[in-house]
C-alpha atoms as a PDB file:
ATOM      1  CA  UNK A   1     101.082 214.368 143.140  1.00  0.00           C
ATOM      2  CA  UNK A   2     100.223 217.308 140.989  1.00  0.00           C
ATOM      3  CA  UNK A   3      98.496 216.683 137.801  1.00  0.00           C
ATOM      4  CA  UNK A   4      99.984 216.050 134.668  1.00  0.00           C
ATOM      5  CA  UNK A   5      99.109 217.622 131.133  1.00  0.00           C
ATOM      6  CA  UNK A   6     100.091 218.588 127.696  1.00  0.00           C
ATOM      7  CA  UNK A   7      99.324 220.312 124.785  1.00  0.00           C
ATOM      8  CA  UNK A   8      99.038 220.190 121.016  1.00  0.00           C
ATOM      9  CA  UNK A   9      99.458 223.153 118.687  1.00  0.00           C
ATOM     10  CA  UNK A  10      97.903 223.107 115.413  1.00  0.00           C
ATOM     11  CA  UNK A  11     100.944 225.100 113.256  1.00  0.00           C
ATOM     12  CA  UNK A  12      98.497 225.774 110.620  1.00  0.00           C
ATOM     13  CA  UNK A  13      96.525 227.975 112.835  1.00  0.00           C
ATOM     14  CA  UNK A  14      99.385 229.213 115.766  1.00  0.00           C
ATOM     15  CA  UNK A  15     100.567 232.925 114.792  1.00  0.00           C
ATOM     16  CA  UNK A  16     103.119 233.275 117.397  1.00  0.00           C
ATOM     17  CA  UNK A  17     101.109 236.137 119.341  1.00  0.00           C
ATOM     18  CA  UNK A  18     102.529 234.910 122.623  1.00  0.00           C
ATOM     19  CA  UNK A  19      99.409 235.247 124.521  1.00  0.00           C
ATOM     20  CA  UNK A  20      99.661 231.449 125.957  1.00  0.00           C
ATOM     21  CA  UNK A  21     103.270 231.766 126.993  1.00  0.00           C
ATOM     22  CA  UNK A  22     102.148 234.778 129.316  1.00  0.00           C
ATOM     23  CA  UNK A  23      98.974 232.987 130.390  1.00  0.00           C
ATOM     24  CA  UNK A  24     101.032 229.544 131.363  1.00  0.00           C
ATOM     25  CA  UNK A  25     100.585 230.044 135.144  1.00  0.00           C
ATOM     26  CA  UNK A  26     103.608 226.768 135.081  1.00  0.00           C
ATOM     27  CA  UNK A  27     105.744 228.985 132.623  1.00  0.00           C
ATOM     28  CA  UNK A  28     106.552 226.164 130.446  1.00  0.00           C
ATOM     29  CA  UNK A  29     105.224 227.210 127.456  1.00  0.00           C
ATOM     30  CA  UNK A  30     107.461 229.157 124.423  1.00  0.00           C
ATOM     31  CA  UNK A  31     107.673 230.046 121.038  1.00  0.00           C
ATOM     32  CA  UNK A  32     109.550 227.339 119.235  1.00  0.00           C
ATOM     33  CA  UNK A  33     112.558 229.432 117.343  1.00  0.00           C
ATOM     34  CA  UNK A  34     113.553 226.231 115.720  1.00  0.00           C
ATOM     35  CA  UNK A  35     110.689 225.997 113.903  1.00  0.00           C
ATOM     36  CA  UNK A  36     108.447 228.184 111.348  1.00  0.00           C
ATOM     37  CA  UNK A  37     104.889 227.369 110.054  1.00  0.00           C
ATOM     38  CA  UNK A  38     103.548 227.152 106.813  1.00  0.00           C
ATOM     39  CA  UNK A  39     102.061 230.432 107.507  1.00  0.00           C
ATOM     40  CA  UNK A  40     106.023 231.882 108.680  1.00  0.00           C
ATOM     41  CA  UNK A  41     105.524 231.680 112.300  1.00  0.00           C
ATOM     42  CA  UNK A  42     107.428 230.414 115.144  1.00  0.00           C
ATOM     43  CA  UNK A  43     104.862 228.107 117.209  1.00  0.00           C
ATOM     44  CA  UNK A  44     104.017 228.226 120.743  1.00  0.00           C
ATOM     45  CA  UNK A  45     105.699 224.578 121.930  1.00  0.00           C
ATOM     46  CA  UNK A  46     105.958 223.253 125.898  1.00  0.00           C
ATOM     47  CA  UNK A  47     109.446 223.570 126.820  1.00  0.00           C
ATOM     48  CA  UNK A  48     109.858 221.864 129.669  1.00  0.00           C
ATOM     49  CA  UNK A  49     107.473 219.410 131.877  1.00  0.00           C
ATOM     50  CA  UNK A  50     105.178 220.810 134.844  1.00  0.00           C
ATOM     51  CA  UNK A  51     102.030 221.501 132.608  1.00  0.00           C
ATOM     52  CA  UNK A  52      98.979 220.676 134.725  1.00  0.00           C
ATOM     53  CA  UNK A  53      96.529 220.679 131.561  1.00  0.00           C
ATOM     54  CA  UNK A  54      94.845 224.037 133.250  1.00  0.00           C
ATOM     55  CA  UNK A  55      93.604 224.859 129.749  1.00  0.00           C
ATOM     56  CA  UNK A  56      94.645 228.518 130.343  1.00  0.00           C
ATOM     57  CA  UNK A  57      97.001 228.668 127.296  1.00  0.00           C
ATOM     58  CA  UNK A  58      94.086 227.228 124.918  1.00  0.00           C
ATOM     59  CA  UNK A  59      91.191 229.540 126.651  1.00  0.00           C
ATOM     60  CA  UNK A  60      93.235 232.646 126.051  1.00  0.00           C
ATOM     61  CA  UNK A  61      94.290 231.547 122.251  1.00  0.00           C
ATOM     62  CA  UNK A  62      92.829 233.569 119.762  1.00  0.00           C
ATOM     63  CA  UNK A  63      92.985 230.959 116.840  1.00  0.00           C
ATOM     64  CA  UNK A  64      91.917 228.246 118.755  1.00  0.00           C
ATOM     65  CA  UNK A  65      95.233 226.257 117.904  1.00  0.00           C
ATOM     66  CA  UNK A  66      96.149 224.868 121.251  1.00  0.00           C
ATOM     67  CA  UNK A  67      94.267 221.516 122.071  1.00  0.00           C
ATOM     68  CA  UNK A  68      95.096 220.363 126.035  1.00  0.00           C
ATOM     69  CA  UNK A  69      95.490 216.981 127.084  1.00  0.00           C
ATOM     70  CA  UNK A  70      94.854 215.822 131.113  1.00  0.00           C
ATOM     71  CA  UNK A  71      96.013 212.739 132.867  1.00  0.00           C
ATOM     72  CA  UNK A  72      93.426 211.257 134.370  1.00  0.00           C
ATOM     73  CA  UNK A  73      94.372 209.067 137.902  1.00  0.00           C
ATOM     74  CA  UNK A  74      92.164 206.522 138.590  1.00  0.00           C
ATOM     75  CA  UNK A  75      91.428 205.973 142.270  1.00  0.00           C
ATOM     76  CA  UNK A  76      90.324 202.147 143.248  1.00  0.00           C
ATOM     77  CA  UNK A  77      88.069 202.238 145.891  1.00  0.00           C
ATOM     78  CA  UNK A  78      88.798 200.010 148.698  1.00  0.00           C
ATOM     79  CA  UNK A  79      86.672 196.507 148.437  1.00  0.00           C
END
């Protein structure tokens, strides 16, 4: 089972450069042209599921807006 993620954008700080949606390795990241920021941007949003919480999208971020989120699985060991 592949692992599962997501991500947070902080619209005060996204700018709607784009560079996460062509680092997203899972392509399910896009701007959001629903919505516009205080600042007049469309935000970077997931789109669809299949994020693995790589952390690509917030390394590459030049604002530092994206925050990623991992599911942890916890394995029991056998008793």
């Amino acid at each position: 089972m592949p692992p599962k993620g997501r991500i947070e954008v902080n619209e005060l700080l996204c700018k709607g450069c784009e560079l996460c949606v062509g680092a997203c390795p899972q392509k399910v990241i896009a701007l959001d042209m629903d919505r516009i920021t205080p600042k007049g941007y469309h935000p970077a949003s997931l789109i669809s599921d299949g994020c693995t919480g790589c952390g690509i999208c917030a390394v590459v971020c030049p604002e530092a807006a994206i925050t990623v989120f991992r599911e942890t699985i916890k394995v029991r060991a056998n008793q």
